[in-house]
C-alpha atoms as a PDB file:
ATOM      1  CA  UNK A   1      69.729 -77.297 -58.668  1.00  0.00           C
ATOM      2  CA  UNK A   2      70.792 -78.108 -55.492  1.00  0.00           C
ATOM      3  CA  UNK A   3      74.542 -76.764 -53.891  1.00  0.00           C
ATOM      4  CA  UNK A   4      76.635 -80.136 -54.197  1.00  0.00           C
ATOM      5  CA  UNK A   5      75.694 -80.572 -58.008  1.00  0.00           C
ATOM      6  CA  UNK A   6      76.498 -77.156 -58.646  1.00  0.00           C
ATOM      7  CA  UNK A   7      80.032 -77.630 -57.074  1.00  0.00           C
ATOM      8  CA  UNK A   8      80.449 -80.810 -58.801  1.00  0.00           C
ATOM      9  CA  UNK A   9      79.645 -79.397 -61.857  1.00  0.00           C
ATOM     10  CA  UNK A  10      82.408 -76.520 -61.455  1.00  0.00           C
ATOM     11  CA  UNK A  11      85.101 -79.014 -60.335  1.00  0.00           C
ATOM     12  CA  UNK A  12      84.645 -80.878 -64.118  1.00  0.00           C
ATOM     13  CA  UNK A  13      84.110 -77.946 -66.009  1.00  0.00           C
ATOM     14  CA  UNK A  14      87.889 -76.800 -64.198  1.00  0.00           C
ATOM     15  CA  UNK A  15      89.386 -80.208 -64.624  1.00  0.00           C
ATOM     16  CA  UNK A  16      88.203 -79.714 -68.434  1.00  0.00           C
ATOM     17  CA  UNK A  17      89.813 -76.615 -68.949  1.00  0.00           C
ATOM     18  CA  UNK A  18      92.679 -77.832 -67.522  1.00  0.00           C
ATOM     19  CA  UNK A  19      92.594 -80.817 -69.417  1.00  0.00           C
ATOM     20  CA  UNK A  20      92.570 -79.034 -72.806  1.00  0.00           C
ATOM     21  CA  UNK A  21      94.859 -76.464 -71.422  1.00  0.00           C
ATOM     22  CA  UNK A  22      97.385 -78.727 -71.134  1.00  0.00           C
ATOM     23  CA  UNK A  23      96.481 -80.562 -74.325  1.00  0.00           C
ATOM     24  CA  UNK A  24      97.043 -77.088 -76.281  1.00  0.00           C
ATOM     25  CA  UNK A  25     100.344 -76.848 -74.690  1.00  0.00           C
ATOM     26  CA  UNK A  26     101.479 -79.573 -76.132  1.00  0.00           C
ATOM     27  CA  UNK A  27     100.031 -79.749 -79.106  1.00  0.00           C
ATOM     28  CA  UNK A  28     101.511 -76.122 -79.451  1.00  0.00           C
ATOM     29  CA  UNK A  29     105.126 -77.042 -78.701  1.00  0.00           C
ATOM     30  CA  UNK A  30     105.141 -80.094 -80.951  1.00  0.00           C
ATOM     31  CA  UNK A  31     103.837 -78.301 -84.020  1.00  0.00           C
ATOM     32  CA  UNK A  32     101.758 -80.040 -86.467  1.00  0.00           C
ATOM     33  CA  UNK A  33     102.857 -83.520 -85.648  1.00  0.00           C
ATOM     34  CA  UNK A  34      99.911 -83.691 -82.667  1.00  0.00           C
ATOM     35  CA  UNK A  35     100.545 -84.632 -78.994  1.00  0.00           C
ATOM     36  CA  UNK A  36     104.045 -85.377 -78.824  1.00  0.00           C
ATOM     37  CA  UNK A  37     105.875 -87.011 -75.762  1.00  0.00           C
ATOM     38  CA  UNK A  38     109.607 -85.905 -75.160  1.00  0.00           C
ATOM     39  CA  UNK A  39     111.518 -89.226 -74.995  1.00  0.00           C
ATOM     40  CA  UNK A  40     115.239 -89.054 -73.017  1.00  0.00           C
ATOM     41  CA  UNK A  41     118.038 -87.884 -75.500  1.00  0.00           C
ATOM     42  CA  UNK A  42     119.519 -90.657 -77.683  1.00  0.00           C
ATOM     43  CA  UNK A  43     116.228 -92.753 -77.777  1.00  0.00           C
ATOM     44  CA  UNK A  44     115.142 -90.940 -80.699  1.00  0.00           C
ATOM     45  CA  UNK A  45     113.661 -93.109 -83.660  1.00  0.00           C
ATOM     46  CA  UNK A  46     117.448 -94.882 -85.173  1.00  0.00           C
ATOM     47  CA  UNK A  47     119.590 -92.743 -82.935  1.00  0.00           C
ATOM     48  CA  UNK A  48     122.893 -95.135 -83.027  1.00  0.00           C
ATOM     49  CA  UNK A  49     125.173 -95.472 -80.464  1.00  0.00           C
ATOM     50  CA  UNK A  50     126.658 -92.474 -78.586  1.00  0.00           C
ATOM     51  CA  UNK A  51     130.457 -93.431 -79.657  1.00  0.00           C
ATOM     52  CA  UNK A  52     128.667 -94.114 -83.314  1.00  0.00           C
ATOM     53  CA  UNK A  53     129.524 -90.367 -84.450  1.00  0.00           C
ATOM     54  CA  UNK A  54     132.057 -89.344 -81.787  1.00  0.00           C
ATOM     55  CA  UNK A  55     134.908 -87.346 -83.757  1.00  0.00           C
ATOM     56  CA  UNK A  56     132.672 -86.201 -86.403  1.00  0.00           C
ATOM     57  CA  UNK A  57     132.796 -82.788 -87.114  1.00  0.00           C
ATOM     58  CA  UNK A  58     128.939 -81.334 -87.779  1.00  0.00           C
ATOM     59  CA  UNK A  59     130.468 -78.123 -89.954  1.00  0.00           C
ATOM     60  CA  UNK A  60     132.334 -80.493 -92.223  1.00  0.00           C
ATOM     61  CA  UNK A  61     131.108 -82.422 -95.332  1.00  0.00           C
ATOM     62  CA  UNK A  62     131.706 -85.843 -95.730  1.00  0.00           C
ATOM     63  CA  UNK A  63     131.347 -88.890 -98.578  1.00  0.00           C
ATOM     64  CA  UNK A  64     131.745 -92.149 -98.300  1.00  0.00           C
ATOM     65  CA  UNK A  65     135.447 -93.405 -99.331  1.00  0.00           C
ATOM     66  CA  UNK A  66     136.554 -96.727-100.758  1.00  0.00           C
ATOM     67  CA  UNK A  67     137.606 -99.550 -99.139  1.00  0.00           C
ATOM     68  CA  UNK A  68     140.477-100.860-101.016  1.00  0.00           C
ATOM     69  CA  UNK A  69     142.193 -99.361-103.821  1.00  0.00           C
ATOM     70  CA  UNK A  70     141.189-101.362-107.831  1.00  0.00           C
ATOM     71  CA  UNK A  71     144.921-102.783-106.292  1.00  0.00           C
ATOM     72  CA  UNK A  72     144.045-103.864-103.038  1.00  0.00           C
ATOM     73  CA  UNK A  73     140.751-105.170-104.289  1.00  0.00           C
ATOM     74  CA  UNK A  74     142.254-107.332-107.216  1.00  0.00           C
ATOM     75  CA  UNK A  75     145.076-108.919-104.653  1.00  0.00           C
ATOM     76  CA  UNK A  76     141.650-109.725-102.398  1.00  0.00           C
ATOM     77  CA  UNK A  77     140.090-111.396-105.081  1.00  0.00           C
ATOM     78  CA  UNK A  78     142.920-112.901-105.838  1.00  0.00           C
ATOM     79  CA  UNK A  79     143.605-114.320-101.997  1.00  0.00           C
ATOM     80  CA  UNK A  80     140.146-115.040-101.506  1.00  0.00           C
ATOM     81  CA  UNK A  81     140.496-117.766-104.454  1.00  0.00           C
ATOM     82  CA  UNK A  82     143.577-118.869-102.790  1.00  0.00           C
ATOM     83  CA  UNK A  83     142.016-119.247 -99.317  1.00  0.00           C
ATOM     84  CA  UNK A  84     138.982-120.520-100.697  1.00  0.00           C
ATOM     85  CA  UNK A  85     140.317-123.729-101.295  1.00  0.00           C
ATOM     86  CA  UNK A  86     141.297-124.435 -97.700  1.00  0.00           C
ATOM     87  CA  UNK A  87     138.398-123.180 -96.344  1.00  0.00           C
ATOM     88  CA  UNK A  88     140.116-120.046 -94.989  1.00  0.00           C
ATOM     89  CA  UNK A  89     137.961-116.325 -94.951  1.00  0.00           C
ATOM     90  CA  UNK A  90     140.153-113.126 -96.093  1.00  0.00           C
ATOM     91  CA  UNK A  91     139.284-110.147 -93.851  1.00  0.00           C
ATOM     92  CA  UNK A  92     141.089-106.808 -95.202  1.00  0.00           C
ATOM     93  CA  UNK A  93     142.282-103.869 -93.299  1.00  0.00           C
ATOM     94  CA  UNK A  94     142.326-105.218 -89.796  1.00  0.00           C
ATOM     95  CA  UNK A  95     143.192-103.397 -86.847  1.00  0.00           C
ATOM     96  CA  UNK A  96     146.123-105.296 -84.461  1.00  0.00           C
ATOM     97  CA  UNK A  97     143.452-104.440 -81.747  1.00  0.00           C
ATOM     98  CA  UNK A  98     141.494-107.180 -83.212  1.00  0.00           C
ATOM     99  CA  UNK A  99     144.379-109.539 -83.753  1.00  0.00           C
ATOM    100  CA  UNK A 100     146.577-109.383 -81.027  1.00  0.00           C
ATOM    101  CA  UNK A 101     146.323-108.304 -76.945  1.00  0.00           C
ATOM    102  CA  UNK A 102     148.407-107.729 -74.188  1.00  0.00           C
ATOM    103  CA  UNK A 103     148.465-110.403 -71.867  1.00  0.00           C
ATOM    104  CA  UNK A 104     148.491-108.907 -68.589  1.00  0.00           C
ATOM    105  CA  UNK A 105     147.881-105.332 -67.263  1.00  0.00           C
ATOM    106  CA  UNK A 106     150.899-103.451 -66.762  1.00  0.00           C
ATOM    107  CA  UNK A 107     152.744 -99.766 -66.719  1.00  0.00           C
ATOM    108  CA  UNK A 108     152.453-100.389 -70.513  1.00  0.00           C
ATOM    109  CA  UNK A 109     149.206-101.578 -71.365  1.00  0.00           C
ATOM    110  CA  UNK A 110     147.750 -98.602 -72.086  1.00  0.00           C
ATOM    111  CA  UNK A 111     150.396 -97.548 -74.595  1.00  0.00           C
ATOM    112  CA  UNK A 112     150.007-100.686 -75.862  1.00  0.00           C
ATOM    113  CA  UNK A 113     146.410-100.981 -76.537  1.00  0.00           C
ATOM    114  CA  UNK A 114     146.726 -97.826 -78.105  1.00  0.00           C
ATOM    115  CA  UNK A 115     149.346 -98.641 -80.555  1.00  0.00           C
ATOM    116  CA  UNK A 116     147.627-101.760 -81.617  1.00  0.00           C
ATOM    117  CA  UNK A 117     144.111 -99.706 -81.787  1.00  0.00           C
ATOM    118  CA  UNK A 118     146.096 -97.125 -84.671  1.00  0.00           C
ATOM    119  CA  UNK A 119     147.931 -99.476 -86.564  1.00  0.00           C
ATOM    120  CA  UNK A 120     146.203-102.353 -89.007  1.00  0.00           C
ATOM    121  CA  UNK A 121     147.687-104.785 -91.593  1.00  0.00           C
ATOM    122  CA  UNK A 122     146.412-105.289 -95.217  1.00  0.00           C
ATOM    123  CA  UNK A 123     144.798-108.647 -95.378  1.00  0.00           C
ATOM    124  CA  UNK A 124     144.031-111.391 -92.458  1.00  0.00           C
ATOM    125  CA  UNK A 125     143.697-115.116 -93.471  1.00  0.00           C
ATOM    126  CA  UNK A 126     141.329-117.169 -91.037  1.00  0.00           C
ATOM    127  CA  UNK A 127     141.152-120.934 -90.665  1.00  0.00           C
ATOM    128  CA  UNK A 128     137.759-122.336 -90.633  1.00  0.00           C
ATOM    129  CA  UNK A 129     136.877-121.713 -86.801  1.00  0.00           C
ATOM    130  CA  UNK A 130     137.802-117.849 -87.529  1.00  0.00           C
ATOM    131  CA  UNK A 131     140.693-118.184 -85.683  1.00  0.00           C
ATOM    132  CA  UNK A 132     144.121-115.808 -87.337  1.00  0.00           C
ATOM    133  CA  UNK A 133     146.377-117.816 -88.658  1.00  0.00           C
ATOM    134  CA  UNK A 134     148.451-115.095 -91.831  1.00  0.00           C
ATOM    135  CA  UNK A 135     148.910-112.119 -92.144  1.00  0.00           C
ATOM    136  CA  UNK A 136     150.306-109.690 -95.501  1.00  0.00           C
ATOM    137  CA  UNK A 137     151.387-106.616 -95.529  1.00  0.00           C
ATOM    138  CA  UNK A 138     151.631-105.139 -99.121  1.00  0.00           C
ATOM    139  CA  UNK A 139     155.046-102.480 -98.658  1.00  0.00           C
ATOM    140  CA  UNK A 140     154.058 -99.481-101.011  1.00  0.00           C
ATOM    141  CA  UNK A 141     157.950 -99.520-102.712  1.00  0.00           C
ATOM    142  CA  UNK A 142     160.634-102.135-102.972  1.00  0.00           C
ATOM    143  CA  UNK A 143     162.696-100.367-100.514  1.00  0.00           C
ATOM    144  CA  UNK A 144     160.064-100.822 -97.690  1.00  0.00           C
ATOM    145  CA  UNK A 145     160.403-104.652 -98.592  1.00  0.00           C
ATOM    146  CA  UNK A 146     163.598-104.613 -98.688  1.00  0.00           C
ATOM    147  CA  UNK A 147     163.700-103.015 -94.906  1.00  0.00           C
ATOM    148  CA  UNK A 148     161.144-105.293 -93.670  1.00  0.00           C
ATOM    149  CA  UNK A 149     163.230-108.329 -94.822  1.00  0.00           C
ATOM    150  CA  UNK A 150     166.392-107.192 -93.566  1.00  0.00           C
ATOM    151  CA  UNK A 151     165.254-106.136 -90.044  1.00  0.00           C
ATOM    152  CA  UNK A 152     163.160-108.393 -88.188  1.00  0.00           C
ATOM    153  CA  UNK A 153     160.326-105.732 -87.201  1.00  0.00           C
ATOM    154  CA  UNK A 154     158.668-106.118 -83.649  1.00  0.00           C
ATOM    155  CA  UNK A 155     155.580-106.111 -85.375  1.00  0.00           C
ATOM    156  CA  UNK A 156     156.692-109.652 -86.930  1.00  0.00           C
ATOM    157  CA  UNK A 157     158.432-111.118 -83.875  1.00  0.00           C
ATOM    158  CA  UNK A 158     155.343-110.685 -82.154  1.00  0.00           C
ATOM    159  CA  UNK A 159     152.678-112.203 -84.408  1.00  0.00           C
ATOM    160  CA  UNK A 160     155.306-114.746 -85.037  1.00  0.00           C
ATOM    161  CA  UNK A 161     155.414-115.474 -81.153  1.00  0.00           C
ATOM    162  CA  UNK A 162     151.918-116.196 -81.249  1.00  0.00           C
ATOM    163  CA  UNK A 163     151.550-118.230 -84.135  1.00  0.00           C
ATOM    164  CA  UNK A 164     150.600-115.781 -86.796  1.00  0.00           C
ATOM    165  CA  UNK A 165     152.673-116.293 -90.063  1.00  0.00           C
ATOM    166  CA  UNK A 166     153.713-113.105 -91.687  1.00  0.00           C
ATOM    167  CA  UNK A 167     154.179-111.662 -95.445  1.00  0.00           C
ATOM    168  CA  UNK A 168     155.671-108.886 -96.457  1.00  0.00           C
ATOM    169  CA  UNK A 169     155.238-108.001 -99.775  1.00  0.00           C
ATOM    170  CA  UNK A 170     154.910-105.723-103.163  1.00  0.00           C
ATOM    171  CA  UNK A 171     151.977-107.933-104.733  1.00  0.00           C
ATOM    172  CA  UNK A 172     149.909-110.804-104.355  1.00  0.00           C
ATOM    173  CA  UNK A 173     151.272-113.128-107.038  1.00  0.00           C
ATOM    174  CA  UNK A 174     151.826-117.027-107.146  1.00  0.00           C
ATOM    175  CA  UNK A 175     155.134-116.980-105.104  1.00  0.00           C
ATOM    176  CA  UNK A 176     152.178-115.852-102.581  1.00  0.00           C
ATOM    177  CA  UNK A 177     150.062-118.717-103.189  1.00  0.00           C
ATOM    178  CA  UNK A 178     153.289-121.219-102.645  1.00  0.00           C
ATOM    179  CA  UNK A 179     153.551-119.195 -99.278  1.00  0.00           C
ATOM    180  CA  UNK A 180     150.003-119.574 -98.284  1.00  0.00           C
ATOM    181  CA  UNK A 181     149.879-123.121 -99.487  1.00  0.00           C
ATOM    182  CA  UNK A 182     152.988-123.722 -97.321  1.00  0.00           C
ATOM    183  CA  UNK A 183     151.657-122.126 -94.653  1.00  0.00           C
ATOM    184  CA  UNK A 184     148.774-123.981 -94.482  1.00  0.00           C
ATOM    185  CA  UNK A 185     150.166-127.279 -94.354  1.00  0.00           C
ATOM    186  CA  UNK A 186     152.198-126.657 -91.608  1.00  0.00           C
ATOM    187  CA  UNK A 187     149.467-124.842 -89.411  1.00  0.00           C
ATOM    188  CA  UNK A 188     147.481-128.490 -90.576  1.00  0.00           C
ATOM    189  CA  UNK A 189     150.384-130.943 -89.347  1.00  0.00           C
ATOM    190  CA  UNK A 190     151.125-129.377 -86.183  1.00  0.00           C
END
């Protein structure tokens, strides 16, 4: 055999070795799944979004948790049949973030958007273009109605201020559904 074939023959019999060498490695570090590639953290096979599971604590146990109380989800069905008929949706448990924002960056925007991010109200009524138009707020005990009656809340005088109606409440009942109705009507004539 002459000298070049010889050396050609080496260089793929090296290349080879190295070939499977490397093949073995990785077949090796990926155990019996095959030839693996690494991919970048987070673009695992339904990884969710990095914020997705921020806060939870990998120690602790969890279970999934009700949405509404058999209370909360009888006055739903209840408002939802009430809304129904003017074409309104019911959301429940809404975050102010989602309802109301600060209208210009100040000193106090950020304590702002953070006590509208931690504080939510019962139930949301929406007109047809999705756009909030009432809100209730079911007080746990009489004397938490009472207060929010007596004392205009801030809470109030700022939904009010930007056209949100507001309920305070024990109950959904049908003095709600003469408020609603009400309500309604005047959001339509204006």
């Amino acid at each position: 055999m002459p000298e070049g074939e010889i050396t050609q023959l080496v260089v793929v019999f090296f290349c080879w070795v190295l070939v499977v060498g490397v093949a073995a490695m990785f077949y090796k570090s990926s155990g019996d799944k095959g030839i693996v590639t690494k991919k970048p953290p987070g673009k695992e096979r339904g990884a969710r979004h990095p914020t997705a599971t921020k806060g939870l604590v990998a120690e602790a146990t969890y279970e999934k948790n009700q949405l509404l109380t058999l209370e909360e989800k009888k006055y739903y069905r209840l408002l939802s049949d009430y809304a129904y008929d003017y074409g309104y949706t019911v959301f429940v448990k809404v975050p102010l973030f989602f309802i109301l924002q600060p209208k210009q960056r100040s000193k106090q925007f950020a304590s702002a958007i953070s006590s509208l991010a931690t504080s939510y109200v019962d139930f949301v009524l929406c007109d047809p273009a999705l756009k909030v138009s009432l809100v209730i707020v079911i007080e746990p005990t009489p004397k938490a109605l009472e207060d929010s009656m007596t004392s205009n809340t801030r809470l109030d005088s700022v939904l009010q201020s930007c056209g949100v109606g507001v309920l305070h409440t024990l109950s959904i009942d049908n003095d709600t559904r003469h408020w609603i109705e009400e309500q309604v009507r005047q959001r339509q004539l204006s």
